[in-house]
Every structure is written in C-alpha cells, then in structure tokens.
C-alpha atoms as a PDB file:
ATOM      1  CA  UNK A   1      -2.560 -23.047   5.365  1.00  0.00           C
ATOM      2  CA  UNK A   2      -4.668 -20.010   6.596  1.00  0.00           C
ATOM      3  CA  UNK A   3      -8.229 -20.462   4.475  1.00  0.00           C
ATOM      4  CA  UNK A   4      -8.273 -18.262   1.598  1.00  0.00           C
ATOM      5  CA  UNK A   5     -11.376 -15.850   2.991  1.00  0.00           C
ATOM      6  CA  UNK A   6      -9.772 -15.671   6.095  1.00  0.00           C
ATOM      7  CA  UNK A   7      -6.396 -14.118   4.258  1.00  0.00           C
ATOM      8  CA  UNK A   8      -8.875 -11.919   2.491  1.00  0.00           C
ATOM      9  CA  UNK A   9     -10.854 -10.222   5.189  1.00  0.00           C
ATOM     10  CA  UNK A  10      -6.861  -9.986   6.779  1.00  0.00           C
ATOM     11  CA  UNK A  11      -6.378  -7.791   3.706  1.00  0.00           C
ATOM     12  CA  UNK A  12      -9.287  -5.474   3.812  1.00  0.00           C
ATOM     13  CA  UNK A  13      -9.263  -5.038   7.439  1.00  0.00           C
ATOM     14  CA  UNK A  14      -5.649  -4.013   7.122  1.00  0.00           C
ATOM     15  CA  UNK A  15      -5.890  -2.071   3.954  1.00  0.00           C
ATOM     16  CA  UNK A  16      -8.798  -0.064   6.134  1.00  0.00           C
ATOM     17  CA  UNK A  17      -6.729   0.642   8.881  1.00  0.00           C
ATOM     18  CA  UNK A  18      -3.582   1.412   6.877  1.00  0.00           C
ATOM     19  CA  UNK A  19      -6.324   4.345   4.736  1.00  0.00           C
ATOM     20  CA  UNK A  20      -7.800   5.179   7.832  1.00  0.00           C
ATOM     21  CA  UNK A  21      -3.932   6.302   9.438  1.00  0.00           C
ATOM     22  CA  UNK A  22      -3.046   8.056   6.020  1.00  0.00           C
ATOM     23  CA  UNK A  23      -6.527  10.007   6.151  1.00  0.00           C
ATOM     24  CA  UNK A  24      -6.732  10.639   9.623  1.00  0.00           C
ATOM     25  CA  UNK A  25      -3.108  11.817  10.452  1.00  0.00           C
ATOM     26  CA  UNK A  26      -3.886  13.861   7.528  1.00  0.00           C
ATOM     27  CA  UNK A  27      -7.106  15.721   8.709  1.00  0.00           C
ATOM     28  CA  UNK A  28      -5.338  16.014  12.450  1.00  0.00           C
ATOM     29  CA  UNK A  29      -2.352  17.799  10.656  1.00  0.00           C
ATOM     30  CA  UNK A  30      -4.660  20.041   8.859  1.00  0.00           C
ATOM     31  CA  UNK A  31      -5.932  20.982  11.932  1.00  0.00           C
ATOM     32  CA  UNK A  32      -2.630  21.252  14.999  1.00  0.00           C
ATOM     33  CA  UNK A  33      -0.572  23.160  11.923  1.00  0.00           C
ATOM     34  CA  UNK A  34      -3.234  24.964   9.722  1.00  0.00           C
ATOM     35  CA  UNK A  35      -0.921  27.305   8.349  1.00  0.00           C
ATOM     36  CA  UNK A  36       2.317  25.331   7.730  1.00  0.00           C
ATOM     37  CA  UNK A  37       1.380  22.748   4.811  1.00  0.00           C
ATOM     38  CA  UNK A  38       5.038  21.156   5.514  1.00  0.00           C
ATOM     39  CA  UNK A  39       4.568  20.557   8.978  1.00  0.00           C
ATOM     40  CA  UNK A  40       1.339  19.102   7.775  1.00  0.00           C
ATOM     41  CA  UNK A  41       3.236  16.792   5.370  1.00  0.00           C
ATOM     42  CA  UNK A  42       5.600  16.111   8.074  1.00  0.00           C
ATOM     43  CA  UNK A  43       2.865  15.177  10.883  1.00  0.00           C
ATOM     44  CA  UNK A  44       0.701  13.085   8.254  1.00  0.00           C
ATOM     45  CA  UNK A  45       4.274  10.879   7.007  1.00  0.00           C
ATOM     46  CA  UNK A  46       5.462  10.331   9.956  1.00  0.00           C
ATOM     47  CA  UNK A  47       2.012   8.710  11.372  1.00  0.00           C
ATOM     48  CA  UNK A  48       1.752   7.056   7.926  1.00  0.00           C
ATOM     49  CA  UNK A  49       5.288   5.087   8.000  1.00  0.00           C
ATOM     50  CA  UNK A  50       5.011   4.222  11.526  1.00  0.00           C
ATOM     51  CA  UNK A  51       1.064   3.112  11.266  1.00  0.00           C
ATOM     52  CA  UNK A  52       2.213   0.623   8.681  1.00  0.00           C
ATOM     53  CA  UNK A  53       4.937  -0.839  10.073  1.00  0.00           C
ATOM     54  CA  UNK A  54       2.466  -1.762  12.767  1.00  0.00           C
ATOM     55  CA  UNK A  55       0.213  -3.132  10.612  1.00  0.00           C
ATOM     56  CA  UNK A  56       2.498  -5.310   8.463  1.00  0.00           C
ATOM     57  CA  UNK A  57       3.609  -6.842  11.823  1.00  0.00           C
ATOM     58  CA  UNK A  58      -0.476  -6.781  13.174  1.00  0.00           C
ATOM     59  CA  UNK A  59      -1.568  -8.458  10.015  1.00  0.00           C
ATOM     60  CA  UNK A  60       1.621 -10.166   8.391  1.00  0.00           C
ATOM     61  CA  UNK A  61       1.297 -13.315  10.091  1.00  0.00           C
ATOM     62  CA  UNK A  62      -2.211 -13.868   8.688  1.00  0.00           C
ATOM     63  CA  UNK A  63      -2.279 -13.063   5.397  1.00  0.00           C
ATOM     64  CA  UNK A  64       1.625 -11.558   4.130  1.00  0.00           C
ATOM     65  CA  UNK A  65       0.557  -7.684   4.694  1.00  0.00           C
ATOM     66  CA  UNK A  66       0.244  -6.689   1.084  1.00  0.00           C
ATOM     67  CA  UNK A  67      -2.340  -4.172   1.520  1.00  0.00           C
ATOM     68  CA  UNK A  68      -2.212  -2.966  -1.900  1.00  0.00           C
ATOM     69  CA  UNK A  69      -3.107  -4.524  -5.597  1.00  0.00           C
ATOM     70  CA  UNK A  70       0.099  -3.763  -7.118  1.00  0.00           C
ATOM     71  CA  UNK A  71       2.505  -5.497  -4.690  1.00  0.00           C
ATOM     72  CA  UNK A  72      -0.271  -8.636  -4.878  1.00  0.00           C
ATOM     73  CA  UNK A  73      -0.274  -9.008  -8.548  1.00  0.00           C
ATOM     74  CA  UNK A  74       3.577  -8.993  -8.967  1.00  0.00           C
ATOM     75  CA  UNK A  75       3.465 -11.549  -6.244  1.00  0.00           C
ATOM     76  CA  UNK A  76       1.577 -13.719  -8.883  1.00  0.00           C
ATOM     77  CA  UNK A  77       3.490 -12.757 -11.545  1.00  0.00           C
ATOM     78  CA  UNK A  78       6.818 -13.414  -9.971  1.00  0.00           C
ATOM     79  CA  UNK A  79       5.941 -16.656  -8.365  1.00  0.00           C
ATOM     80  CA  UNK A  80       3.544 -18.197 -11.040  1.00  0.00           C
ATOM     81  CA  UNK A  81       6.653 -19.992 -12.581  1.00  0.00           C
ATOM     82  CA  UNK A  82       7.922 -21.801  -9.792  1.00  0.00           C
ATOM     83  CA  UNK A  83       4.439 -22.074  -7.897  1.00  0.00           C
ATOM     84  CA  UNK A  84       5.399 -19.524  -5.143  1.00  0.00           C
ATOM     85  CA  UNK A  85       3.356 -16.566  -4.136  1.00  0.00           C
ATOM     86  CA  UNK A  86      -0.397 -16.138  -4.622  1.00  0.00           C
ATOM     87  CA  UNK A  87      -1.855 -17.915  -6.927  1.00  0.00           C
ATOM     88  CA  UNK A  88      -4.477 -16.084  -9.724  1.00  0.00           C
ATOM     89  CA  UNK A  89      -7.544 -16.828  -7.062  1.00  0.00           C
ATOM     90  CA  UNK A  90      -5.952 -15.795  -4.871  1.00  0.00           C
ATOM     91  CA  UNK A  91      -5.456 -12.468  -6.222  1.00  0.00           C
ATOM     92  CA  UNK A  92      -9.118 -12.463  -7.260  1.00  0.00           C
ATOM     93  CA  UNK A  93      -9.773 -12.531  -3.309  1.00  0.00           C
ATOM     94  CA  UNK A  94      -7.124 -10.006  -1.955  1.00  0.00           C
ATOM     95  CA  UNK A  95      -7.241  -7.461  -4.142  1.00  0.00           C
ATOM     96  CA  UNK A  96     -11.184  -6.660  -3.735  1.00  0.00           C
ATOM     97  CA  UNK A  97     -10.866  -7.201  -0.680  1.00  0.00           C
ATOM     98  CA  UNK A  98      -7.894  -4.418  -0.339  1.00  0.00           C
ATOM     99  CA  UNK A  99     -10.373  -2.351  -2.487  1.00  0.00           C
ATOM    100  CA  UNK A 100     -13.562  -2.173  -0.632  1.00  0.00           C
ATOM    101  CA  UNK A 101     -11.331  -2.442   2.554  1.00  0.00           C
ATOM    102  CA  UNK A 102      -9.536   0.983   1.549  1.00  0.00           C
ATOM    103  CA  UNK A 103     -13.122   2.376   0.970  1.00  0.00           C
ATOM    104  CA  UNK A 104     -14.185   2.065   4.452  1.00  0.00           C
ATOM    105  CA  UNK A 105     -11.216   2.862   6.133  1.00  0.00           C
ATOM    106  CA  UNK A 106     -11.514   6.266   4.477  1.00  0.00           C
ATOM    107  CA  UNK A 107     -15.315   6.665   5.337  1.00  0.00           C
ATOM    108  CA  UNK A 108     -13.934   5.459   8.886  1.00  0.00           C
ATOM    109  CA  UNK A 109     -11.591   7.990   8.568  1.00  0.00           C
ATOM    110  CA  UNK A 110     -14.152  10.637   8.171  1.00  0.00           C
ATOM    111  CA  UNK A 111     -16.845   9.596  10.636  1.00  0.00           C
ATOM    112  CA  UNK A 112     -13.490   9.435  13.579  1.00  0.00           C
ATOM    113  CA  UNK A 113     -13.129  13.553  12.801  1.00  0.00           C
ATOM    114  CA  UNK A 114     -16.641  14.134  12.387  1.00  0.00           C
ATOM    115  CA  UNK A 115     -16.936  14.593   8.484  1.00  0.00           C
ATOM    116  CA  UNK A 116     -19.734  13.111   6.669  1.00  0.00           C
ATOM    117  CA  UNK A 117     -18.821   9.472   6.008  1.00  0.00           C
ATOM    118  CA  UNK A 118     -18.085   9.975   2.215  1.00  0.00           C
ATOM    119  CA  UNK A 119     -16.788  13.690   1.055  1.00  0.00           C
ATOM    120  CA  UNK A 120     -15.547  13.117  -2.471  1.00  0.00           C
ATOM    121  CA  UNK A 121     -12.595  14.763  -3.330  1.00  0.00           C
ATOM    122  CA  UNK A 122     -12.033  18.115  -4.634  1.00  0.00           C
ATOM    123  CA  UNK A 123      -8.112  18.010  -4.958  1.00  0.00           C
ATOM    124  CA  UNK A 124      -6.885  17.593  -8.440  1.00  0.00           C
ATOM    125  CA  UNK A 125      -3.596  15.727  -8.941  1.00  0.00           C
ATOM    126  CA  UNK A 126      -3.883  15.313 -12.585  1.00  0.00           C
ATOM    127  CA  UNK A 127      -0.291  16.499 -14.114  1.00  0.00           C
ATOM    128  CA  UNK A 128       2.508  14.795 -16.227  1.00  0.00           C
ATOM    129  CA  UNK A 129       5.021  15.085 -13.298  1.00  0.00           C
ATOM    130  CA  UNK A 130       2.624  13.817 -10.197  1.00  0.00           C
ATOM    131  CA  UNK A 131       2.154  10.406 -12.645  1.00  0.00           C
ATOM    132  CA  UNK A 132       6.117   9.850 -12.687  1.00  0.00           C
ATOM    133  CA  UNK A 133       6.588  10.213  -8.986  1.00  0.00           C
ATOM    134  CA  UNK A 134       3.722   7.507  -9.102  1.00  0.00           C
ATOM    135  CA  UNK A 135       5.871   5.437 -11.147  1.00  0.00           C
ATOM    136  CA  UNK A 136       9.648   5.727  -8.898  1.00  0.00           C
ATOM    137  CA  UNK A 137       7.604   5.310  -5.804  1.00  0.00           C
ATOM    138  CA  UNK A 138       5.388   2.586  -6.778  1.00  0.00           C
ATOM    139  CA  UNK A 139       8.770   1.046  -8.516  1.00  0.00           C
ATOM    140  CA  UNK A 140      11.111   1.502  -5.874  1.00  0.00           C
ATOM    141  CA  UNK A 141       8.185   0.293  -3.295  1.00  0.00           C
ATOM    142  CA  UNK A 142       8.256  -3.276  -5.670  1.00  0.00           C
ATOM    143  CA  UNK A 143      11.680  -3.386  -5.906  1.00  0.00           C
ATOM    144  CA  UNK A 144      12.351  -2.983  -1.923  1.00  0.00           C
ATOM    145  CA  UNK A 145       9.877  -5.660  -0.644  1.00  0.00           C
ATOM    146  CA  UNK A 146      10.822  -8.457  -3.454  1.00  0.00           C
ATOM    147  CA  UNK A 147      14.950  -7.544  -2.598  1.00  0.00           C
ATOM    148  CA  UNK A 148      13.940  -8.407   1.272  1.00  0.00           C
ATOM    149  CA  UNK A 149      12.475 -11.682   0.269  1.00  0.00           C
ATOM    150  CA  UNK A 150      14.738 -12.765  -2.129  1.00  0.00           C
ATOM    151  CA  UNK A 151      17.879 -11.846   0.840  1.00  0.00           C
ATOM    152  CA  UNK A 152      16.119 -13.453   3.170  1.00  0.00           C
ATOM    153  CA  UNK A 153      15.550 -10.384   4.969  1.00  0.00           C
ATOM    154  CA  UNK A 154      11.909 -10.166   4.927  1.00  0.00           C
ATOM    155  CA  UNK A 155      11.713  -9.684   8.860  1.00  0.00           C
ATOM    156  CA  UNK A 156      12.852  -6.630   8.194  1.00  0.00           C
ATOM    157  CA  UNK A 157       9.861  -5.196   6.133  1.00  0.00           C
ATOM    158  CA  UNK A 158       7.586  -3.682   8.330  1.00  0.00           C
ATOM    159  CA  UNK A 159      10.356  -1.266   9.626  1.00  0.00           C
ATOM    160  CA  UNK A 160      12.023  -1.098   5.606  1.00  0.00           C
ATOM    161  CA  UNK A 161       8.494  -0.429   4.199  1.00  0.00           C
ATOM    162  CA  UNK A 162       7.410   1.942   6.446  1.00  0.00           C
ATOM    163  CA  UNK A 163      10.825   3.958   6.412  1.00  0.00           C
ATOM    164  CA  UNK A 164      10.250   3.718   2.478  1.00  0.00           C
ATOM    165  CA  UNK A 165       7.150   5.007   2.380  1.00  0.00           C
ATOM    166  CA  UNK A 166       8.106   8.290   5.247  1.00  0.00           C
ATOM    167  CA  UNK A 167      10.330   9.220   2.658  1.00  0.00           C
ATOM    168  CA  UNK A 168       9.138   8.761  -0.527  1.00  0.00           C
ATOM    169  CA  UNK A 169       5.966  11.352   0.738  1.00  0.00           C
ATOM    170  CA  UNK A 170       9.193  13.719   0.743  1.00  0.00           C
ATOM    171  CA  UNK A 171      11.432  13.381  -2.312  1.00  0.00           C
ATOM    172  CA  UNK A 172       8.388  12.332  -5.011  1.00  0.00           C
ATOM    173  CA  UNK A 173       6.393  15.420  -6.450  1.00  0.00           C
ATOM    174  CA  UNK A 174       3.356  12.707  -5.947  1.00  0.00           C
ATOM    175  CA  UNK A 175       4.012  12.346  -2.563  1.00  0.00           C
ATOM    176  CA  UNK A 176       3.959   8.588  -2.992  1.00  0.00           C
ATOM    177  CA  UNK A 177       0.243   6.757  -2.884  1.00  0.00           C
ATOM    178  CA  UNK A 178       2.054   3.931  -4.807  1.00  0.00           C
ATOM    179  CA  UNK A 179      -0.910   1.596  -4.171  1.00  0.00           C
ATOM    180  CA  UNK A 180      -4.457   1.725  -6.263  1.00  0.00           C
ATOM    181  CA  UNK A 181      -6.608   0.672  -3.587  1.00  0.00           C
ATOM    182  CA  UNK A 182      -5.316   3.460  -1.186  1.00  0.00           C
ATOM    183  CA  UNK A 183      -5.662   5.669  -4.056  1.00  0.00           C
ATOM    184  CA  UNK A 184      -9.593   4.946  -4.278  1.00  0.00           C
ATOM    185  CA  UNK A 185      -9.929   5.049  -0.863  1.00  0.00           C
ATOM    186  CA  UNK A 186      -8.558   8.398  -0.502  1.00  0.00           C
ATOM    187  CA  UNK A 187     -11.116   9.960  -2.916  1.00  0.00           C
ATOM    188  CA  UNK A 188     -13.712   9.338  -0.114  1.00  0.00           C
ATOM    189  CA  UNK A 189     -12.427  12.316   1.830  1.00  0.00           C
ATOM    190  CA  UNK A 190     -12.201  15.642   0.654  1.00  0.00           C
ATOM    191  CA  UNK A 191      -9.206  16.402   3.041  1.00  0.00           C
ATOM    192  CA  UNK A 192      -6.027  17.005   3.451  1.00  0.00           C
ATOM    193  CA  UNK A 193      -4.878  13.415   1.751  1.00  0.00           C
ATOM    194  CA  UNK A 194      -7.299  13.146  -0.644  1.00  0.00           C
ATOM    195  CA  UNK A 195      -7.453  12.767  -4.349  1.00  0.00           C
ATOM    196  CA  UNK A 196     -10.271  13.877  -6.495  1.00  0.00           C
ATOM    197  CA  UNK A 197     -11.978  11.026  -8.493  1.00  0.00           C
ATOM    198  CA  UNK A 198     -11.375  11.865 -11.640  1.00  0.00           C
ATOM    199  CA  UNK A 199      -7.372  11.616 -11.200  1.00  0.00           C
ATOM    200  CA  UNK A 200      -7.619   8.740  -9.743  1.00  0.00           C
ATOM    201  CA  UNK A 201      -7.498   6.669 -13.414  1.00  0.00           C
ATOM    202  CA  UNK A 202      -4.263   8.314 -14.112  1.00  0.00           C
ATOM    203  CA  UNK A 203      -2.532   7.812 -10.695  1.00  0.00           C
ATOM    204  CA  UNK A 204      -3.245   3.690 -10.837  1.00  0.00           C
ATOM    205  CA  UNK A 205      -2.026   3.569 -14.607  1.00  0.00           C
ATOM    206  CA  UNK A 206       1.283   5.116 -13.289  1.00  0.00           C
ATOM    207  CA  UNK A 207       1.331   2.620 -10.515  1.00  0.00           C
ATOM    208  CA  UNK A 208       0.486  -0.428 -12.563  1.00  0.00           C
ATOM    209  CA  UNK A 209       3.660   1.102 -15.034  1.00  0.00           C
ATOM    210  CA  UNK A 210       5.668   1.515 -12.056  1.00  0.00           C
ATOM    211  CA  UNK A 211       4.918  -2.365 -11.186  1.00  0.00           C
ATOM    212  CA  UNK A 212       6.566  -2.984 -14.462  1.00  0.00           C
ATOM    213  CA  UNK A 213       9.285  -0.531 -13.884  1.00  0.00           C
ATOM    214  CA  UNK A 214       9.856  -2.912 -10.635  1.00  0.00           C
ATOM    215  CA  UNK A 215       9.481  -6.446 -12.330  1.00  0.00           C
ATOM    216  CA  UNK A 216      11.929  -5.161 -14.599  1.00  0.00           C
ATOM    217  CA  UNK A 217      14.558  -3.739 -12.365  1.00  0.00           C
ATOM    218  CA  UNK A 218      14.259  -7.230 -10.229  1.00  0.00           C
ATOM    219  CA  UNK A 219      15.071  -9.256 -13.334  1.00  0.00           C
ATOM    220  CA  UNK A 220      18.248  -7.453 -13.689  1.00  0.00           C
ATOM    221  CA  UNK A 221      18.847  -6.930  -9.893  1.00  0.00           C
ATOM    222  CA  UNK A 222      17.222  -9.992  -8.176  1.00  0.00           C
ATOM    223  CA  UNK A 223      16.569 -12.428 -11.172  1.00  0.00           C
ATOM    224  CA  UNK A 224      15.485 -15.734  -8.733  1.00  0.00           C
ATOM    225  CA  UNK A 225      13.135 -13.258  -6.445  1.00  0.00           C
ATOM    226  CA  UNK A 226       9.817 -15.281  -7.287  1.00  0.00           C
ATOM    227  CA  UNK A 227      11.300 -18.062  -5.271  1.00  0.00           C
ATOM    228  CA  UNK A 228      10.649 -15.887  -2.732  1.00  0.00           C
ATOM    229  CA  UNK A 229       7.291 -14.894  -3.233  1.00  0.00           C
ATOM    230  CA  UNK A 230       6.009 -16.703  -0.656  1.00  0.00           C
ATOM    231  CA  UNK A 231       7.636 -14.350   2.008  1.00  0.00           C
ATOM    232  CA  UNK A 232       6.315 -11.281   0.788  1.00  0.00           C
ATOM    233  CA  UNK A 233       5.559  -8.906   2.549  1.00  0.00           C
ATOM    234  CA  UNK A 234       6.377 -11.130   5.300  1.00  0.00           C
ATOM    235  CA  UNK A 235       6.261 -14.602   5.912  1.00  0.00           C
ATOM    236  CA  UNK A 236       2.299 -15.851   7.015  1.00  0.00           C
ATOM    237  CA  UNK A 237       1.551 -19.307   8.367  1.00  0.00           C
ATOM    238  CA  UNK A 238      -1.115 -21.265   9.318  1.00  0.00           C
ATOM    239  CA  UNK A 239      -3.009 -21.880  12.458  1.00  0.00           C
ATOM    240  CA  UNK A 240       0.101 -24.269  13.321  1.00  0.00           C
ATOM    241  CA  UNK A 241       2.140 -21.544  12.863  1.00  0.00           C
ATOM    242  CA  UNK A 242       4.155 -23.038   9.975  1.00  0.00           C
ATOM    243  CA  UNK A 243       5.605 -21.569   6.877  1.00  0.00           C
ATOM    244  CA  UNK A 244       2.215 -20.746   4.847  1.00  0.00           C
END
C-alpha cells in the first residue's frame, strides 16, 4: 500500500492544481470576454471539467483523486462497516491536506496572473437559494462517484466527474463548488471565482447536508456501495501496482 503521507501530499498537490484551474480559467475569462459574464461562465467550466478529469487520472493512481473533504468522509462512512475505504486516520491526513492544498493553489492562482498572492474575496454568495444548489450539486456529485464504484465502472470517473461538474456550473443557481476545501481556497482570490469569507460557513454546511442528501439517496439506490469504497474516485495501488 502507498504510505499514508505519501497519499496525503497526492491530495493537496492535486486539490492545488484542481483550485488553481477553477481560479485561473476564471481570471483568464474575466479578461478574453470582459463584457459577456456567460461566455465567462462558459470559458471558466469548460477548463474546470476538463482540468479535473486530468487530474483524477494524474493523481488517481496515487492516492484515489478525492480532492475534496466531503467525497473523503463519506468514503469513511460508507466503508467503515465492511473495512473498505479510508479509514478515520486516514481522513485526518487527506482532508488537511486537501485544505491547505486548496489554499495555495488559489494563492498560485493569483501570483500566475499577477495578483497579489492572497486577495480575499469581496463576492457575497450568502442567499437561501445559492445554499440548495450547494446541496443537489454536492448530492448528485456523492451519488455519481459511489454509483461508478459500486457498478464497477469507476474507470470511468475522471471523464463522468468532470462532465458532472461542466454542467452542474450551468443548471445550479450556486454554480456548483460542491467541495469545502475548494470553497476556502477560492476566498483567496478576489476574482472572478471567488467567494467572500464570510459565506463561506454557509456554503460547506450545505455541502456537508448535501453529503447526507447523497448517503441517503445511495442507501435506497446503491445499498452495498461501501464495498466499493475502496475504488473511489478511482482505484489507487501501491508501488507494485496492485489493488491499494
């Protein structure tokens, strides 16, 4: 098996580059189309859904690709009864690791265009209907990458996820962070992606509710998917390349 800190710095370094895509496609789109916002939202989705399915197949190997809190603690939660998927110190490692990695890639993000390295944010997404497009993308996101592991169709994520995540920025009024760390990250950078800080609480309680939404809707839908916990996002292995 891959050593733990190994899987961790995996997670950061790909939950940096996956902030760094969402905040730099977003600053480039503010400036090619400055006065078309949905061309903007078109340019800064499109990099964003095709960035990560690069990154889930860059960093999958190594460490599963979860990039975000959410999908790693209903990996535990899932798997902790038939000792699949991560287990709780495991979780302790990625997800501060996704975290401070989601930091930097923003203040990466910002130093590429030539911002200052941390800009907080001034935009406000504090509103009753940004928090439930939180909670269908950050359910549907759940439900999608447990269903491909439980099918045995987890080779399909990084395409899948990606291709989820394109389209939710479209058809949810949030325009889908669905993942807590990105949402930090993203109040480094007062641009086009951002989030000011102080809606950043209410954004990750509407994720961590739309987790639930998704645990629920796999009990009914996919009832043995922590079985499959292990091959989420994708399957990882070790340095022998077998099944982690």
């Amino acid at each position: 098996m891959t050593p733990l800190w190994r899987r961790a710095v995996a997670e950061g370094i790909g939950t940096a580059l996956l902030v760094a895509v969402v905040i730099g496609s977003g600053i480039a789109a503010s400036k090619l189309s400055p006065n078309d916002i949905g061309l903007q939202l078109l340019e800064n989705a499109f990099a964003t859904a095709l960035g990560l399915a690069v990154l889930i197949l860059m960093i999958g190997p190594v460490s599963g690709a979860h990039f975000n809190p959410v999908v790693s603690l209903v990996d535990w939660w899932l798997g902790r009864r038939t000792g699949s998927g991560l287990s709780a110190q495991e979780v302790a490692a990625y997800v501060p690791a996704q975290v401070v990695g989601a930091s930097l890639g923003a203040v990466l993000a910002n130093l590429m265009y030539g911002e200052a390295a941390v800009s907080w944010s001034t935009k406000d997404r504090s509103a009753g209907h940004l928090w439930l497009g939180e909670v269908v993308a950050t359910a549907g996101l759940i439900v999608l990458i447990f269903a491909l592991a439980a099918s045995n169709r987890a080779t399909l994520a990084p395409a899948a996820v990606g291709a989820y995540i394109g389209s939710a920025y479209w058809f949810t009024s949030s325009t889908s962070f669905a993942n807590p760390a990105v949402t930090i990250g993203r109040a480094f950078s007062d641009t086009f992606a951002g989030i000011a800080p102080a809606s950043v609480p209410g954004f990750v309680i509407a994720q961590l509710v739309g987790a639930a939404v998704g645990v629920g809707m796999l009990a009914l839908l996919y009832p043995r998917a922590g079985r499959a916990a292990d091959e989420v996002v994708t399957p990882h292995v070790d340095t022998t390349g077998a099944s982690k």
